[in-house]
PDB file of N, CA and C in Angstrom:
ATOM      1  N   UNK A   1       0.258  40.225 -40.753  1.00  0.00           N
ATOM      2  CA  UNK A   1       1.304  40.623 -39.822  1.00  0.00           C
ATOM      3  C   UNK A   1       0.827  40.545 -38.373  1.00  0.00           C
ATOM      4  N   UNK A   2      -0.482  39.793 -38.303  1.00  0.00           N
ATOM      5  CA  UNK A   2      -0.788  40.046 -36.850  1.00  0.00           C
ATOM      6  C   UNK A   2      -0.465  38.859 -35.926  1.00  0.00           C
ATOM      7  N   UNK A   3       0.652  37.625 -36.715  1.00  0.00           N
ATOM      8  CA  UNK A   3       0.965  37.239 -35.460  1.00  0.00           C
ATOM      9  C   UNK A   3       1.703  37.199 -34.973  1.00  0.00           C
ATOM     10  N   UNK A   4       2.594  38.288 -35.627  1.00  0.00           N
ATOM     11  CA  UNK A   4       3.811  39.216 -35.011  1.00  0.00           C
ATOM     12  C   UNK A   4       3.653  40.035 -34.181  1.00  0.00           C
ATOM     13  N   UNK A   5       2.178  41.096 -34.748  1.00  0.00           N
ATOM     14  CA  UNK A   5       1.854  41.945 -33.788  1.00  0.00           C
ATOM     15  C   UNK A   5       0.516  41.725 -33.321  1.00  0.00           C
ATOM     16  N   UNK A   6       0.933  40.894 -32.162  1.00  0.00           N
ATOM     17  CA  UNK A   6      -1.338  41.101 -32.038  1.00  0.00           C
ATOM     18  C   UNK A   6      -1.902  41.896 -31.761  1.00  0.00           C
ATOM     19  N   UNK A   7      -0.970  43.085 -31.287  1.00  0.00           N
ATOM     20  CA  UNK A   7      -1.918  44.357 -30.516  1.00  0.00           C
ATOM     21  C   UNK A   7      -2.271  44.786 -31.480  1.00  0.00           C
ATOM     22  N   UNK A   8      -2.037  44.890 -32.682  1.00  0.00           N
ATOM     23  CA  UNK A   8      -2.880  44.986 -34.361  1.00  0.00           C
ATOM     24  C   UNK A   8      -4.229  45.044 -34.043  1.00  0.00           C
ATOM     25  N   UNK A   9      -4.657  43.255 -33.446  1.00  0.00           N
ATOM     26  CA  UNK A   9      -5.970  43.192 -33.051  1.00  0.00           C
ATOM     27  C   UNK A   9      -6.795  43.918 -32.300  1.00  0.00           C
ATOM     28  N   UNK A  10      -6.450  44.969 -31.309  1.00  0.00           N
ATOM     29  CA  UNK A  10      -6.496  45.315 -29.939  1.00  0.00           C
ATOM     30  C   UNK A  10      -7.197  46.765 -30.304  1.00  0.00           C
ATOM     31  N   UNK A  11      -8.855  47.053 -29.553  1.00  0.00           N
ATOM     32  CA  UNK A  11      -9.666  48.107 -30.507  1.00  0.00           C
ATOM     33  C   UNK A  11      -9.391  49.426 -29.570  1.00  0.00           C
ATOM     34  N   UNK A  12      -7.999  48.730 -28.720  1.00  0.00           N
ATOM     35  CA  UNK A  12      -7.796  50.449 -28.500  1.00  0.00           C
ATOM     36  C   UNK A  12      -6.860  51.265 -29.253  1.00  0.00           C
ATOM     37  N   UNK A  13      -6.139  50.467 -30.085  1.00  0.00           N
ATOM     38  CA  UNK A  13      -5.589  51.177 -31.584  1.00  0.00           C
ATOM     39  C   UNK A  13      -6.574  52.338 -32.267  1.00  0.00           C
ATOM     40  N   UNK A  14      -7.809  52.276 -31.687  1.00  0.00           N
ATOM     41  CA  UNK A  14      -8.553  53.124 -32.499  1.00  0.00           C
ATOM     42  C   UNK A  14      -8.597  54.551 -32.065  1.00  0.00           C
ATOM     43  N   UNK A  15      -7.801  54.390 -30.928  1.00  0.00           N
ATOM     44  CA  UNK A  15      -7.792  56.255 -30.004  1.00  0.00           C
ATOM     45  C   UNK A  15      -6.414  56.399 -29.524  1.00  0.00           C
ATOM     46  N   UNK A  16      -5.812  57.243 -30.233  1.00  0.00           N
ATOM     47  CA  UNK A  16      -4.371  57.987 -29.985  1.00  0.00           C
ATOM     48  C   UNK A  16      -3.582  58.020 -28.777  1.00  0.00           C
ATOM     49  N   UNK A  17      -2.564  57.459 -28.429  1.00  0.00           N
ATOM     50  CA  UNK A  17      -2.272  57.033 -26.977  1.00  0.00           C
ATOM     51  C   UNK A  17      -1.544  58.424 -26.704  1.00  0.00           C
ATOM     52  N   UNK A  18      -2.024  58.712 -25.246  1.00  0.00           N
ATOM     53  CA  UNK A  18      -1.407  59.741 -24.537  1.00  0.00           C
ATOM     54  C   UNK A  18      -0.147  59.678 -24.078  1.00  0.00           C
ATOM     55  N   UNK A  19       0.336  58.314 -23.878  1.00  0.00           N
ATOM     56  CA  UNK A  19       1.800  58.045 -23.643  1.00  0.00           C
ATOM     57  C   UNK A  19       2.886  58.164 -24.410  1.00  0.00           C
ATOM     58  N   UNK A  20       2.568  58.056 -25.320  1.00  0.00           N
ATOM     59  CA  UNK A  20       3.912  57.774 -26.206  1.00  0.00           C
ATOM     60  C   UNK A  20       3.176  58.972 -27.752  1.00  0.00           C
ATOM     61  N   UNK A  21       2.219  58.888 -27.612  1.00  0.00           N
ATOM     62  CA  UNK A  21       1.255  59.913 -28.850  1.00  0.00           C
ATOM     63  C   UNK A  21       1.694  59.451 -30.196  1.00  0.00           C
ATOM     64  N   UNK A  22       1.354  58.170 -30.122  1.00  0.00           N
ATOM     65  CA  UNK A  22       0.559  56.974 -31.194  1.00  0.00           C
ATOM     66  C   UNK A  22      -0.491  57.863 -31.485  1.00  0.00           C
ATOM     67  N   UNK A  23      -0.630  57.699 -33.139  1.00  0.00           N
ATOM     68  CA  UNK A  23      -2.095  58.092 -33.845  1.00  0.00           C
ATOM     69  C   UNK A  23      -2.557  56.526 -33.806  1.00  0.00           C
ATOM     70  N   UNK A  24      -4.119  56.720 -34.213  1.00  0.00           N
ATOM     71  CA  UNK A  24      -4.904  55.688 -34.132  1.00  0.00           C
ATOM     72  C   UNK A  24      -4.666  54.623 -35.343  1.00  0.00           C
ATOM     73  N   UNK A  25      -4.599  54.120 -35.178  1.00  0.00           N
ATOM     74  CA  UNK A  25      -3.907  52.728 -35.909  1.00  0.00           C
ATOM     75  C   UNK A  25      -2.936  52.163 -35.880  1.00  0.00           C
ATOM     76  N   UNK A  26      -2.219  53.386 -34.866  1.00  0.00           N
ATOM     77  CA  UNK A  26      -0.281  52.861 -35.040  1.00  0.00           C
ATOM     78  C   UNK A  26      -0.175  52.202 -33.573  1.00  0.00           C
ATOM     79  N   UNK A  27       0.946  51.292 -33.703  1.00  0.00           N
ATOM     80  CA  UNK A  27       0.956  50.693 -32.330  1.00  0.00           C
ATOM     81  C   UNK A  27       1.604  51.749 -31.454  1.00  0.00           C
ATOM     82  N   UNK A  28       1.473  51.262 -30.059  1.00  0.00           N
ATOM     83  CA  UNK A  28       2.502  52.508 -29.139  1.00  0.00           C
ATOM     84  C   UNK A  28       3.811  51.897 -29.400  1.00  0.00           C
ATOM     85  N   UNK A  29       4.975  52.698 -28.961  1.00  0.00           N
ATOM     86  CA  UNK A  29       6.220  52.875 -28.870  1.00  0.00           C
ATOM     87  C   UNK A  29       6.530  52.218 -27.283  1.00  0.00           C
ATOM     88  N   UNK A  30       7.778  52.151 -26.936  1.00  0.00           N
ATOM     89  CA  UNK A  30       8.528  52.074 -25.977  1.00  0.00           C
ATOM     90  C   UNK A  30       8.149  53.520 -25.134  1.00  0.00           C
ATOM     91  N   UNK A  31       8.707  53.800 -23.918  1.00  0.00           N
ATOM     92  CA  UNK A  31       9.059  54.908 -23.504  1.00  0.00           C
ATOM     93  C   UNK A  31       9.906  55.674 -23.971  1.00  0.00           C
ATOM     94  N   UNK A  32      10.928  54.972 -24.399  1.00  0.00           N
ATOM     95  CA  UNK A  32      12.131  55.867 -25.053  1.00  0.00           C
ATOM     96  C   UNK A  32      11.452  56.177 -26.641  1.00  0.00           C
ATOM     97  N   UNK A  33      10.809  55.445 -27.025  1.00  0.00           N
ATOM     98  CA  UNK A  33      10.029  55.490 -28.426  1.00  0.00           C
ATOM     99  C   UNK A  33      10.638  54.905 -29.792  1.00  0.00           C
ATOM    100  N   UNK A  34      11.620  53.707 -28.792  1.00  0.00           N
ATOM    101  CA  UNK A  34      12.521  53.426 -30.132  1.00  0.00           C
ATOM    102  C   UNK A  34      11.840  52.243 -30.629  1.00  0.00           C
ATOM    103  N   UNK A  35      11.610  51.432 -29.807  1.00  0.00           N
ATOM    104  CA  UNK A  35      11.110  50.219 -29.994  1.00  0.00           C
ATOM    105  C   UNK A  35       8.987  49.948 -30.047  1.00  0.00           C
ATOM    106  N   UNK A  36       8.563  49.328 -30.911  1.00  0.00           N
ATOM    107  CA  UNK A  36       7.326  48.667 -30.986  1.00  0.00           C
ATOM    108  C   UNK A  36       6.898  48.135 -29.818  1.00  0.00           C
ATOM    109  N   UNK A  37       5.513  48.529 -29.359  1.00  0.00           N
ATOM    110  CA  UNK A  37       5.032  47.121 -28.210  1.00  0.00           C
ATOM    111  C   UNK A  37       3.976  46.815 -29.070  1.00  0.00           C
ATOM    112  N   UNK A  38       4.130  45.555 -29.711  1.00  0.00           N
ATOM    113  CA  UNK A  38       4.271  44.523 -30.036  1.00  0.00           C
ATOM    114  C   UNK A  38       2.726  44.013 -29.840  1.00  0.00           C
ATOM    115  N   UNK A  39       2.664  43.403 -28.372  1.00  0.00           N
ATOM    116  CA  UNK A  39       1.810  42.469 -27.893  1.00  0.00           C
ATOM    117  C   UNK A  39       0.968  43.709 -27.069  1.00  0.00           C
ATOM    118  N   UNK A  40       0.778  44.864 -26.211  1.00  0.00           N
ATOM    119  CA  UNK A  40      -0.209  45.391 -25.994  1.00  0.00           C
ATOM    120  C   UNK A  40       0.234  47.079 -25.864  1.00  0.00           C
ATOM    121  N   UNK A  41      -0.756  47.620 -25.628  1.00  0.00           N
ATOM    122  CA  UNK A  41      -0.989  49.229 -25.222  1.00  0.00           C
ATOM    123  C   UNK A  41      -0.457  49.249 -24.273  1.00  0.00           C
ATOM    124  N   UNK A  42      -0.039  51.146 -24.173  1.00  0.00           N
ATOM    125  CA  UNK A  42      -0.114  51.362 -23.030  1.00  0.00           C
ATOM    126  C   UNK A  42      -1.376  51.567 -21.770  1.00  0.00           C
ATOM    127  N   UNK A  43      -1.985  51.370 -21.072  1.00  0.00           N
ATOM    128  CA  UNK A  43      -2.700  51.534 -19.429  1.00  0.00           C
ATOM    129  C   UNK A  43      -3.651  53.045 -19.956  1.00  0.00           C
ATOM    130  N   UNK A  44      -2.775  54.098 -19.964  1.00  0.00           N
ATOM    131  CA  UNK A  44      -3.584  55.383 -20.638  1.00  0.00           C
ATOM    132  C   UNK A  44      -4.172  55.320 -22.304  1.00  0.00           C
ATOM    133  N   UNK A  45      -3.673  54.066 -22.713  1.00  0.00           N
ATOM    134  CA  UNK A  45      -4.377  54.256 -23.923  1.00  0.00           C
ATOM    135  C   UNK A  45      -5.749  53.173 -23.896  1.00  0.00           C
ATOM    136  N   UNK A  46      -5.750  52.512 -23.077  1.00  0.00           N
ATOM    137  CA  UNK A  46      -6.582  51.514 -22.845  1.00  0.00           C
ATOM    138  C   UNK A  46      -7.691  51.925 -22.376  1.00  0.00           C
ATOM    139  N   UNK A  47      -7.298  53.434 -20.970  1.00  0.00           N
ATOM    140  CA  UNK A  47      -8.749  54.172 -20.479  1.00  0.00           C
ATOM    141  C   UNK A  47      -9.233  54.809 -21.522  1.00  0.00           C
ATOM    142  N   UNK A  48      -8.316  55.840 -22.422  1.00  0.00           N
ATOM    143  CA  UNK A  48      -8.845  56.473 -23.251  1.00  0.00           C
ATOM    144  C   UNK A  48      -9.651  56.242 -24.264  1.00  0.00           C
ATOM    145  N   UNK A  49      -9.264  54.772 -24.696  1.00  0.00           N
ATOM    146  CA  UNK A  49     -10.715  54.112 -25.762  1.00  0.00           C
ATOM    147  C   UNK A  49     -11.740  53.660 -24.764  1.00  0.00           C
ATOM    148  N   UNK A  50     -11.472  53.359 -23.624  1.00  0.00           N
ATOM    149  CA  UNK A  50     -12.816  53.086 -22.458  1.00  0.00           C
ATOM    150  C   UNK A  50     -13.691  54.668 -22.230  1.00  0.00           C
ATOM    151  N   UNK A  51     -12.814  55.619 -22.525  1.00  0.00           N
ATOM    152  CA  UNK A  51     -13.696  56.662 -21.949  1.00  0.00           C
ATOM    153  C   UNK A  51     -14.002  56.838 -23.281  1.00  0.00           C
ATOM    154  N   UNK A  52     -13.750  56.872 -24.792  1.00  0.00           N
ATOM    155  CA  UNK A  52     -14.283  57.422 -25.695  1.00  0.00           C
ATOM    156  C   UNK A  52     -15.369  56.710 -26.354  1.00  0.00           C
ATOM    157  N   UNK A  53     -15.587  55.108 -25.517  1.00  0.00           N
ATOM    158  CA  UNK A  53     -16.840  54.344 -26.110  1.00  0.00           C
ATOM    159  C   UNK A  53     -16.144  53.371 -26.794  1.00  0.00           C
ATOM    160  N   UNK A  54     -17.217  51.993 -26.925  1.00  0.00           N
ATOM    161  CA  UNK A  54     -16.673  51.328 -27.482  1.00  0.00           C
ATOM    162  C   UNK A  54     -15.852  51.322 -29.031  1.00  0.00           C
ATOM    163  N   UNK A  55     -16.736  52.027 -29.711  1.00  0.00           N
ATOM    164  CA  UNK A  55     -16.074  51.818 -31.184  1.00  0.00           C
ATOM    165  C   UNK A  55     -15.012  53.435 -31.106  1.00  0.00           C
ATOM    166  N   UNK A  56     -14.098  53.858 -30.068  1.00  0.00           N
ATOM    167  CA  UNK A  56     -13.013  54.425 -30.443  1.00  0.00           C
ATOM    168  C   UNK A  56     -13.812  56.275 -30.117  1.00  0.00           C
ATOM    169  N   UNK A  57     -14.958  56.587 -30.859  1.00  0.00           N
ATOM    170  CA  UNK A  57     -15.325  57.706 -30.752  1.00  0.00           C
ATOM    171  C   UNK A  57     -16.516  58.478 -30.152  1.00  0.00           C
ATOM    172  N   UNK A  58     -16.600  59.216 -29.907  1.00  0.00           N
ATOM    173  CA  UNK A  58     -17.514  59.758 -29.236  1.00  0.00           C
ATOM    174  C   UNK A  58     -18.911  60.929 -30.143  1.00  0.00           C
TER     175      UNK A  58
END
């Protein structure tokens, strides 16, 4: 299914997005939270696997 969704690929799936509050594995939502993004993260979920290290945890 990932070349529907590539953000599948994307290893900041591995830390819970503060935006939309995606658990780790799930893609983020829209703002409204109806819809999938698809192709990438949100910006705060992107620092948050940057601040928690590469492999997601600390």
């Amino acid at each position: 299914m990932t070349a529907l969704e590539p953000a599948r690929d994307l290893p900041q799936l591995a830390v819970a997005c503060p935006t939309c509050q995606a658990q780790p594995g799930d893609l983020c939502t829209s703002h409204s939270g109806t819809r999938l993004r698809r192709h990438n993260t949100h910006e705060l979920r992107r620092a948050a696997w940057a601040a928690a290290g590469e492999d997601g945890v600390r």
